[in-house]
Protein backbone atom coordinates (compact mmCIF):
# COMPACT_ATOMS: atom_id res chain seq x y z
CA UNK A 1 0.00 0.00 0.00
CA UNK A 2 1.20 3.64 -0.71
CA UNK A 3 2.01 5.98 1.66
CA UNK A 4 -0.46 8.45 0.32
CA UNK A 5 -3.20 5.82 0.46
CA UNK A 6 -2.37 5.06 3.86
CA UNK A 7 -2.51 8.71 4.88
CA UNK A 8 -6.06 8.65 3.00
CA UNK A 9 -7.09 5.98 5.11
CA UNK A 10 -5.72 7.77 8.85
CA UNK A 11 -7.71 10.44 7.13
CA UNK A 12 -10.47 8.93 6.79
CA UNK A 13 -10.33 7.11 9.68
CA UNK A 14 -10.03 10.46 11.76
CA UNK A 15 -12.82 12.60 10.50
CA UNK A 16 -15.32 9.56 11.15
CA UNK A 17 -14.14 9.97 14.49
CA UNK A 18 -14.28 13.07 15.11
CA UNK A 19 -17.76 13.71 13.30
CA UNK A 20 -19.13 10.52 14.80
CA UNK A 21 -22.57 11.78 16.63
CA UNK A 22 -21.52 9.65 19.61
CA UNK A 23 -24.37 11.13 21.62
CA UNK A 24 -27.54 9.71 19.15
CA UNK A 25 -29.00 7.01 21.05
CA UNK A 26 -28.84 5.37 17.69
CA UNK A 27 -25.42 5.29 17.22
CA UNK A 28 -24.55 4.02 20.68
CA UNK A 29 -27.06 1.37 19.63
CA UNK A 30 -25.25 0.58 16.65
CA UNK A 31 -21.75 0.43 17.84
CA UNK A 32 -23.53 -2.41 20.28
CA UNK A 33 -25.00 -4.37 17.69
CA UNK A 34 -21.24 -4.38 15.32
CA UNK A 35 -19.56 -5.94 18.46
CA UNK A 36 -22.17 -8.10 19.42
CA UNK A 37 -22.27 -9.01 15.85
CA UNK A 38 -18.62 -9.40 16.04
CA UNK A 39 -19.01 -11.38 19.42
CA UNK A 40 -21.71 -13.88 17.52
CA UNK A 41 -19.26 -14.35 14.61
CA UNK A 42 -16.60 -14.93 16.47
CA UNK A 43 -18.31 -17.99 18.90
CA UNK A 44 -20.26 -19.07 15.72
CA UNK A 45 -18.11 -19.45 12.63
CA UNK A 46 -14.84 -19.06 13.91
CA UNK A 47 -13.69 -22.40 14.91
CA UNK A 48 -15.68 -25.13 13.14
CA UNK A 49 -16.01 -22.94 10.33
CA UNK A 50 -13.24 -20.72 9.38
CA UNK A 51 -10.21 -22.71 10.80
CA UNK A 52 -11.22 -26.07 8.66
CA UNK A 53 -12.04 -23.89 5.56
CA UNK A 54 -7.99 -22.51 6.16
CA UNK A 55 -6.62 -25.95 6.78
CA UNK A 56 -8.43 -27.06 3.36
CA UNK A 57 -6.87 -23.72 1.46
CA UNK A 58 -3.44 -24.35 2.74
CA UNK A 59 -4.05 -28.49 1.98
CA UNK A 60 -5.05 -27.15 -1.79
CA UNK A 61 -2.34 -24.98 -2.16
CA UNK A 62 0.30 -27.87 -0.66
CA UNK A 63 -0.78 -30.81 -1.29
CA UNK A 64 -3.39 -30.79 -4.69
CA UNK A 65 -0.90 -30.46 -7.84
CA UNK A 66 -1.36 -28.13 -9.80
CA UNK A 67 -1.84 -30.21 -13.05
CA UNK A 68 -4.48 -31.63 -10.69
CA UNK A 69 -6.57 -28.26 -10.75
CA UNK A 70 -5.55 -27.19 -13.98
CA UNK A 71 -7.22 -30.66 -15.55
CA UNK A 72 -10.68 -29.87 -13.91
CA UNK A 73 -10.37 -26.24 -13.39
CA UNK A 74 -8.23 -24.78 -15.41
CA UNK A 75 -8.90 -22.82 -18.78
CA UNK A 76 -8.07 -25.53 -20.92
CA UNK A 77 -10.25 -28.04 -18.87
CA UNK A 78 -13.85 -29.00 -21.11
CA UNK A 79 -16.37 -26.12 -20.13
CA UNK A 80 -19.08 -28.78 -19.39
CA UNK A 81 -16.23 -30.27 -16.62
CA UNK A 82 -15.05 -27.14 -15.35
CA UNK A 83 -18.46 -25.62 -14.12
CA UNK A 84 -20.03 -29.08 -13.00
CA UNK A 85 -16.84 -29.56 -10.61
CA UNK A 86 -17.19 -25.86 -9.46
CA UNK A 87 -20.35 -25.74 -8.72
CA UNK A 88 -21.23 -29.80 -7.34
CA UNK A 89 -18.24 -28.76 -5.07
CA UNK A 90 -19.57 -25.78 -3.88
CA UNK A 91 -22.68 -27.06 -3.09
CA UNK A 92 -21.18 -30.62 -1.29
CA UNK A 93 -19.70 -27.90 1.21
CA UNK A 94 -22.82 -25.74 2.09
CA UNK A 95 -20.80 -22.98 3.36
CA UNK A 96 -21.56 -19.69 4.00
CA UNK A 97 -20.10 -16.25 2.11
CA UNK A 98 -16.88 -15.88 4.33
CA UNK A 99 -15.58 -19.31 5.07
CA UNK A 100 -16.07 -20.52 1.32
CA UNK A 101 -13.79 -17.51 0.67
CA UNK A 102 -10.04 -19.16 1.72
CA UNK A 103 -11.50 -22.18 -0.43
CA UNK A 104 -11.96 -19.99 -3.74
CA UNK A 105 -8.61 -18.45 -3.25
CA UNK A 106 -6.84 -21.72 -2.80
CA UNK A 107 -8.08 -23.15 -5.97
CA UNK A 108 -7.41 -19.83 -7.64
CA UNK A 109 -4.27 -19.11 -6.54
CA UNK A 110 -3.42 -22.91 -7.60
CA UNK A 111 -4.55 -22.32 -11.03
CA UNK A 112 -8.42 -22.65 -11.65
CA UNK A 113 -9.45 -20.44 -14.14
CA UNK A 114 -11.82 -17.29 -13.42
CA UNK A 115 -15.03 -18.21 -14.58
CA UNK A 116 -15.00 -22.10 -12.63
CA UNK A 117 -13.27 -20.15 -9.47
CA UNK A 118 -15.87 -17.67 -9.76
CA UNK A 119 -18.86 -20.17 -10.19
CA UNK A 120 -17.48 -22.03 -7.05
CA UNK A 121 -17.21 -18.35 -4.95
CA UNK A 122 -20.86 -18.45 -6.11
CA UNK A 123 -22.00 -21.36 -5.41
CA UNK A 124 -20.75 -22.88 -2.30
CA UNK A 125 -23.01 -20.33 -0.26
CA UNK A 126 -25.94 -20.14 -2.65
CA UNK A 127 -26.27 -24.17 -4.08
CA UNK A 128 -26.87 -25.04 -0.28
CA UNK A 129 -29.56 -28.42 -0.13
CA UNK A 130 -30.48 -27.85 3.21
CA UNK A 131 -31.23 -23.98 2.86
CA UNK A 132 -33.34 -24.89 -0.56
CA UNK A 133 -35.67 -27.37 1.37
CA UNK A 134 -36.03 -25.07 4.22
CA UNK A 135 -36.85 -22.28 1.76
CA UNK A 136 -39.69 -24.75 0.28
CA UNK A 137 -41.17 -25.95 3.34
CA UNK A 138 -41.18 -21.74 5.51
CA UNK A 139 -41.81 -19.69 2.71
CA UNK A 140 -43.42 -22.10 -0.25
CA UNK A 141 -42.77 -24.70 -2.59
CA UNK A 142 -42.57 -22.10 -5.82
CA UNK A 143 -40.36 -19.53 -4.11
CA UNK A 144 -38.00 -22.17 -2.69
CA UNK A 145 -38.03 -23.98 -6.58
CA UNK A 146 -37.09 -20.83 -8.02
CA UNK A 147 -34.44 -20.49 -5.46
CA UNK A 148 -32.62 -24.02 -6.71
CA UNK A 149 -33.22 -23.31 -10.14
CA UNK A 150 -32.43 -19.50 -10.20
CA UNK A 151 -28.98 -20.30 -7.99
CA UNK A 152 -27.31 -23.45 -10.18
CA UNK A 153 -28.03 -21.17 -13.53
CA UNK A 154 -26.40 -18.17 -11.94
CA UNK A 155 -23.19 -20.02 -10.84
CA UNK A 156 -22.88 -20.87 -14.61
CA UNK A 157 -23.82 -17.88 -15.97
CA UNK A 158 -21.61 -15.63 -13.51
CA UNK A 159 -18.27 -17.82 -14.05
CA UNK A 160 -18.97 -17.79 -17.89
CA UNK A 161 -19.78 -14.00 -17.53
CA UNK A 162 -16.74 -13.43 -15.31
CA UNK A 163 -14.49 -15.78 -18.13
CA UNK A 164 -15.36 -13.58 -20.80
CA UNK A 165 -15.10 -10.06 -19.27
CA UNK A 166 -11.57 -10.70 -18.40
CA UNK A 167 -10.58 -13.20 -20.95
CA UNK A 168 -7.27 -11.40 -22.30
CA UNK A 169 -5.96 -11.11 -18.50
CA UNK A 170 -6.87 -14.75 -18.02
CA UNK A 171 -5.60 -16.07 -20.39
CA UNK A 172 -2.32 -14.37 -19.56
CA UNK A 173 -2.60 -15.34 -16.01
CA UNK A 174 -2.86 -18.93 -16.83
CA UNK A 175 -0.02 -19.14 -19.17
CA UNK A 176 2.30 -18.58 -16.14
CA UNK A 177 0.61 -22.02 -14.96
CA UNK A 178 1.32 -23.88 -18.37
CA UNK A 179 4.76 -23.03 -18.20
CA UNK A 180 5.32 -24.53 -14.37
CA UNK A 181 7.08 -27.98 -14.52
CA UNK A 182 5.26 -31.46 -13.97
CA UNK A 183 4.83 -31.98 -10.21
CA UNK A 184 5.99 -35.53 -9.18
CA UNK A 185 3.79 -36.40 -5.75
CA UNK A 186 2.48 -39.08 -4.07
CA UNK A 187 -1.23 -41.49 -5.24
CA UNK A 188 -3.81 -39.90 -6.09
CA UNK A 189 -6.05 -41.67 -3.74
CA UNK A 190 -4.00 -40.48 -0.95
CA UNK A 191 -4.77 -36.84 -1.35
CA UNK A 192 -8.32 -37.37 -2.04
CA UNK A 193 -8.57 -39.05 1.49
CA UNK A 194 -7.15 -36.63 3.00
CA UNK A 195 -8.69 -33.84 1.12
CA UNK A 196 -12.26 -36.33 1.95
CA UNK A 197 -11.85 -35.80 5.59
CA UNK A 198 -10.97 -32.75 6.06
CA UNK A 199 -13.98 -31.40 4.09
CA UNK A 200 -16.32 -34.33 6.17
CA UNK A 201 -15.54 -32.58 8.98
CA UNK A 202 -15.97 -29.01 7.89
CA UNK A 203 -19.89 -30.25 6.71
CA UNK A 204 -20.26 -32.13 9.74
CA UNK A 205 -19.16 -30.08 12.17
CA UNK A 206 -21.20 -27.32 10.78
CA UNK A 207 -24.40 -28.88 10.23
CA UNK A 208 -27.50 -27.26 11.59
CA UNK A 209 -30.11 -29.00 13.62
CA UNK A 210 -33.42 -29.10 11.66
CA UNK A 211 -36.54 -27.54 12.55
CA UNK A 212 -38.51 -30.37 13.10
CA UNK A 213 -38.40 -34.63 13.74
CA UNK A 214 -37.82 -36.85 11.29
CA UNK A 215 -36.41 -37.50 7.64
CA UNK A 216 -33.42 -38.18 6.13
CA UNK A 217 -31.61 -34.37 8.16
CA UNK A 218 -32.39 -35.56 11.51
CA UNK A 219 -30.96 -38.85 11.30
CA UNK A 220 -27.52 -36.81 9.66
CA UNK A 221 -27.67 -34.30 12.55
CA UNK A 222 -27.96 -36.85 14.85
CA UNK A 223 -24.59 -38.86 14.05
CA UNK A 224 -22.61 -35.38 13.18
CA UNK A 225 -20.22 -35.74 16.10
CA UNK A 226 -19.54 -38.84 15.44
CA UNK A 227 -19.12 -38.75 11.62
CA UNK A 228 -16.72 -35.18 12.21
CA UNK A 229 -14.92 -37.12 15.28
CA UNK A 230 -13.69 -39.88 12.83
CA UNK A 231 -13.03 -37.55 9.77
CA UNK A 232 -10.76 -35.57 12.31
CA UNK A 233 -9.32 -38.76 13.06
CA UNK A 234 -8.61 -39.77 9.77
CA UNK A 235 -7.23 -36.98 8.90
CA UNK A 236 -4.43 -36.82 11.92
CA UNK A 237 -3.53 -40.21 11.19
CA UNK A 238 -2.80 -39.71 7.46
CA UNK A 239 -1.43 -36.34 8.07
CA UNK A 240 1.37 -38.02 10.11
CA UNK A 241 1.40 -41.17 8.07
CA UNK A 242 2.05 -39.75 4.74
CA UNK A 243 3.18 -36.96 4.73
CA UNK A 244 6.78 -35.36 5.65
CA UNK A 245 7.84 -33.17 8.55
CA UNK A 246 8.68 -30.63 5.53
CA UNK A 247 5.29 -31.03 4.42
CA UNK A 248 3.26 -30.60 7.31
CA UNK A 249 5.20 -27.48 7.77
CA UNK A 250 4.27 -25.55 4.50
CA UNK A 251 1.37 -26.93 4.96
CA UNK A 252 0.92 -25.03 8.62
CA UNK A 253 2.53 -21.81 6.55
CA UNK A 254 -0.19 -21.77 3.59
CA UNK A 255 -2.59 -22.27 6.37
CA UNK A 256 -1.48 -19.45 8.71
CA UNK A 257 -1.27 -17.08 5.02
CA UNK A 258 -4.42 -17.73 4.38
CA UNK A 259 -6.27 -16.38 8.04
CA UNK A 260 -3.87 -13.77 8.10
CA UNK A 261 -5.00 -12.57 4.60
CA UNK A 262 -8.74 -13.28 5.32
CA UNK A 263 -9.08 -12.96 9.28
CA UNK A 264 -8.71 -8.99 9.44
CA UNK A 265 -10.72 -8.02 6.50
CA UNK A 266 -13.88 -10.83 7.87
CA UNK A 267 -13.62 -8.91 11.15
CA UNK A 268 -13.44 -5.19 10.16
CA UNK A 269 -16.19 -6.36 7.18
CA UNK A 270 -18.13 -7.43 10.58
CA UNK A 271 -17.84 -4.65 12.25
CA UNK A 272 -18.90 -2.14 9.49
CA UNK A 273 -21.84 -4.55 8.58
CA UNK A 274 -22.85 -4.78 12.15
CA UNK A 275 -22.67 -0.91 12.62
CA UNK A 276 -25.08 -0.49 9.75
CA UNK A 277 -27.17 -3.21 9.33
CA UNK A 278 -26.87 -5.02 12.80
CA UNK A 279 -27.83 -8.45 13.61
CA UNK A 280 -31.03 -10.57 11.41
CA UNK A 281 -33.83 -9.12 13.43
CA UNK A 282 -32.03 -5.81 15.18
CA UNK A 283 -31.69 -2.55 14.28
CA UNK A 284 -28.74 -0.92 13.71
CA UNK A 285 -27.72 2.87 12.31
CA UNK A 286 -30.13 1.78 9.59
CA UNK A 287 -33.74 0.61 10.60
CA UNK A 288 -34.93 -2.37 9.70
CA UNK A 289 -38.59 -0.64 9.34
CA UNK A 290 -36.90 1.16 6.59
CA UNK A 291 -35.77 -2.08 4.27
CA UNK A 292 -39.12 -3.46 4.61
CA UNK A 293 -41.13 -0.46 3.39
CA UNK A 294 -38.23 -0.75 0.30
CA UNK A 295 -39.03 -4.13 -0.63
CA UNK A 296 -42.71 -3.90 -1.10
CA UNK A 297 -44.30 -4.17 -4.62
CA UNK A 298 -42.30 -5.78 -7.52
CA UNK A 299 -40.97 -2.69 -9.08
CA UNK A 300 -37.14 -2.45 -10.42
CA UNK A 301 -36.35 0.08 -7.48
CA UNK A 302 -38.03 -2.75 -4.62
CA UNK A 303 -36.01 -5.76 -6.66
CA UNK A 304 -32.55 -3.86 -6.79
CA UNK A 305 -32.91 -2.55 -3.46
CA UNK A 306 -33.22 -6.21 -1.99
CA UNK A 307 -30.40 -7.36 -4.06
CA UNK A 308 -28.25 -4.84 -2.73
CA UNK A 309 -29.41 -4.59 1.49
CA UNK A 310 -28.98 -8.93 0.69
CA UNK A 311 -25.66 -8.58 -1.10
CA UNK A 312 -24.27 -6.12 1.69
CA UNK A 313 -26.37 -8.32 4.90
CA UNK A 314 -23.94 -10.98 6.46
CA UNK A 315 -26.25 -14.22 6.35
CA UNK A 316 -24.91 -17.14 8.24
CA UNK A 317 -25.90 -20.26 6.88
CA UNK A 318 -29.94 -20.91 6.94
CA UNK A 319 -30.63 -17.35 8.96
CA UNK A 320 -31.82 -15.85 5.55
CA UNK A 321 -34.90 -17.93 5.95
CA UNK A 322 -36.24 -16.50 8.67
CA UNK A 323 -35.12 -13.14 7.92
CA UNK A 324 -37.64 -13.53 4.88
CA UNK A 325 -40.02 -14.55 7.02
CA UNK A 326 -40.44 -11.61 8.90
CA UNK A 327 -40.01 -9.51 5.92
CA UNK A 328 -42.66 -11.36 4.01
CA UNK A 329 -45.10 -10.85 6.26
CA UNK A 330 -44.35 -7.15 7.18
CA UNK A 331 -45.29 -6.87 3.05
CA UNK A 332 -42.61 -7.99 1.25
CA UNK A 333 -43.11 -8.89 -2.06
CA UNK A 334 -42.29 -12.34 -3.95
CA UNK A 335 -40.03 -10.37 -6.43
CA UNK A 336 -37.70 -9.15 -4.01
CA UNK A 337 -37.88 -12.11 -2.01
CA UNK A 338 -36.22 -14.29 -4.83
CA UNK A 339 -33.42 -11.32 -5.01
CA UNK A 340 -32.65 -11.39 -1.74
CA UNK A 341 -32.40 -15.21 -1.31
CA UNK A 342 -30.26 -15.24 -4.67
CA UNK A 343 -28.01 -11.70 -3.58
CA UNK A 344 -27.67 -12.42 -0.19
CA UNK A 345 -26.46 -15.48 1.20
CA UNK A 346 -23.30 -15.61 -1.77
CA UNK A 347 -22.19 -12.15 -1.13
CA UNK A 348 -21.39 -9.55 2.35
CA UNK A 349 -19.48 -6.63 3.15
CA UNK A 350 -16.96 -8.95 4.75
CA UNK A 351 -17.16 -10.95 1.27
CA UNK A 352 -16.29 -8.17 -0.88
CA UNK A 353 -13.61 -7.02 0.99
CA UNK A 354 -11.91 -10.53 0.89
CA UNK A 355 -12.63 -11.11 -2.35
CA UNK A 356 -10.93 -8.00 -3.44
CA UNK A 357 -7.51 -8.94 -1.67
CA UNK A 358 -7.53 -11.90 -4.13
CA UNK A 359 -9.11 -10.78 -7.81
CA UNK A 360 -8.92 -7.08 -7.31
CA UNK A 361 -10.89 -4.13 -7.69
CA UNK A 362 -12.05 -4.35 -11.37
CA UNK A 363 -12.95 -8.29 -10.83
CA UNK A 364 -14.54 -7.90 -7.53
CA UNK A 365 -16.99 -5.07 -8.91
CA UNK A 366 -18.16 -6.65 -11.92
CA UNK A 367 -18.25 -10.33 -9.32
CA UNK A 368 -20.57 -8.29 -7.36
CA UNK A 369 -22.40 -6.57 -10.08
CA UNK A 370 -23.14 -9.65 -11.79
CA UNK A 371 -24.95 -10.68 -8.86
CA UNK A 372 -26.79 -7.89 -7.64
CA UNK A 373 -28.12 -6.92 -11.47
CA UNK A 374 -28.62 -10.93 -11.99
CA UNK A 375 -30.90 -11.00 -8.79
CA UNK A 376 -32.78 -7.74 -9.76
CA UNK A 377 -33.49 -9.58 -12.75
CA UNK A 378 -34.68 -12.23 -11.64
CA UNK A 379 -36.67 -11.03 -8.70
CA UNK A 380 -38.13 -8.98 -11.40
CA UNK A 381 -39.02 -11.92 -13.52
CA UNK A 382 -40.27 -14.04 -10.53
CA UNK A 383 -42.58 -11.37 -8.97
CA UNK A 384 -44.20 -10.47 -12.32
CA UNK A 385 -45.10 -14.93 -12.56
CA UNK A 386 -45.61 -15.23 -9.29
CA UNK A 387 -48.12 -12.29 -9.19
């Protein structure tokens, strides 16, 4: 960073400061809900979510060769392959925005091309089975259809989009990964078991109790200590068994790179989000009575609005269905609904921020404004049906 853009930022930092109405009842209310915001992230996704997610970046960027990635992933991979790996792996981890985040940059950095990397960044948070279903049985069978449907195609659509925008840069970038030499490392099936347990536990661990007895969910929920317990296991034992002291070093090095690029900008995203927006169901520096009388109708202005309070919201995983809840019933409409559940759960402040450390300024905008316009669409398209 320049020192004139550091001096921009003191700046910056200083006339919020000073300006800051400290007295408004409203703003001591909000600097509450960005630390207990903060506090919630921090005992929530943390430890089970974010620690895992870095152990599986810095196990990509170590142990996965990079011919590996580049045959799936990579820009001269099929197009039919590329996007079906991105986004079926993506939605095998059900992650939300921020911990699917050191994921996408390991597979990046290691050579997956932009549009598959992107589709995955999409996907992982969006494709999420669970969410769907519970989407279908709280707030309808049509909205939570339109929901699957709407968030497969825009995983495709946003890493072909994102392919083609920046295709001349690509294709540069990936030339430096051509050029590397053939990586000579151990069986194949030895990574993939180790790659296998560490992502059993990071679903395991993280899976949410359903709302109610029975089916296929409960029995899963029901054995997830277990099930995470032995994939932990599994992956000690092979860690030690197969791989060299050397090894296991880099691989605590990528790991520690990773949450030292990610871990700052998550928590200052948190804060700022927190300060604004505040917690699902709290008000903040903005009211919440004031996103609700937005998103009423199905007009463009209602549709966009939704995509963009969703795409700046931090959702952790399955709290966007509730959230719509409410909103639904203080008048809502269907339209906006859709862009919200499409917007919100793949992108947050804390997102963009992250993102931007990896792709950039340019590539983060037109990431986000893919999303946000592809919502609007949609919502658009959805409330004018569904009405």
């Amino acid at each position: 960073m320049s020192e004139r853009k550091k001096l921009s930022l003191i700046l910056a930092a200083f006339l919020a400061a000073y300006f800051l109405p400290v007295a408004n009842p409203r703003v001591g209310l909000a600097a509450f809900e960005a630390l207990a915001m903060l506090h919630e992230y921090a005992r929530e996704h943390v430890l089970l979510c974010l620690v895992p997610a870095f152990f599986i970046a810095g196990a990509i960027s170590v142990f996965v060769s990079q011919q590996a990635v580049m045959k799936y992933l990579g820009a001269g991979a099929k197009k039919w392959v590329a996007y079906s790996v991105a986004s079926v792996s993506g939605t095998i981890l059900a992650v939300c925005s921020c911990t699917v985040l050191p994921l996408f940059a390991g597979i990046y950095k290691r050579g997956a091309g932009l549009g598959p990397a992107s589709a995955f960044l999409y996907s992982g948070p969006a494709i999420n089975v669970l969410s769907i279903v519970l989407t279908a049985r709280v707030l309808g069978f049509e909205l939570g259809l339109a929901r699957a449907v709407g968030a497969v195609a825009f995983s495709v659509l946003i890493g072909l989009a994102m392919a083609f925008l920046f295709r001349h840069e690509e294709a540069e970038r990936q030339q430096g990964f051509v050029e590397l030499p053939e990586e000579e490392g151990r069986p194949l099936w030895k990574t993939t078991w180790h790659m296998a347990g560490l992502v059993v536990f990071l679903v395991f661990a993280n899976f949410a109790a359903p709302r109610s007895d029975g089916g296929l969910w409960t029995v899963l929920y029901s054995i997830k200590w277990p099930v995470a317990g032995l994939a932990l296991l599994s992956v000690l034992v092979t860690t030690w068994l197969w791989f060299s002291s050397d090894e296991r070093q880099e691989w605590g090095e990528s790991t520690l790179g990773y949450a030292l690029q990610v871990m700052p900008l998550l928590f200052g995203g948190v804060l700022v989000a927190g300060f604004l927006l505040g917690r699902p169901g709290q008000d903040a520096l903005l009211p919440s009575s004031w996103v609700a009388a937005l998103v009423g109708g199905n007009s463009v202005g209602a549709n966009f609005f939704a995509s963009l309070a969703g795409a700046l919201m931090y959702f952790a995983t399955l709290t966007e269905v509730p959230i719509l809840q409410g909103l639904l019933g203080s008048g809502m409409g269907q339209g906006p609904a859709l862009a919200l559940l499409l917007a919100g759960p793949a992108l947050s402040l804390p997102n963009m921020l992250v993102i931007r450390s990896v792709l950039g300024t340019k590539k983060t905008v037109a990431f986000v404004a893919l999303v946000v316009v592809m919502s609007t669409l949609a919502g658009l398209a959805y409330g004018t049906f569904a009405g």
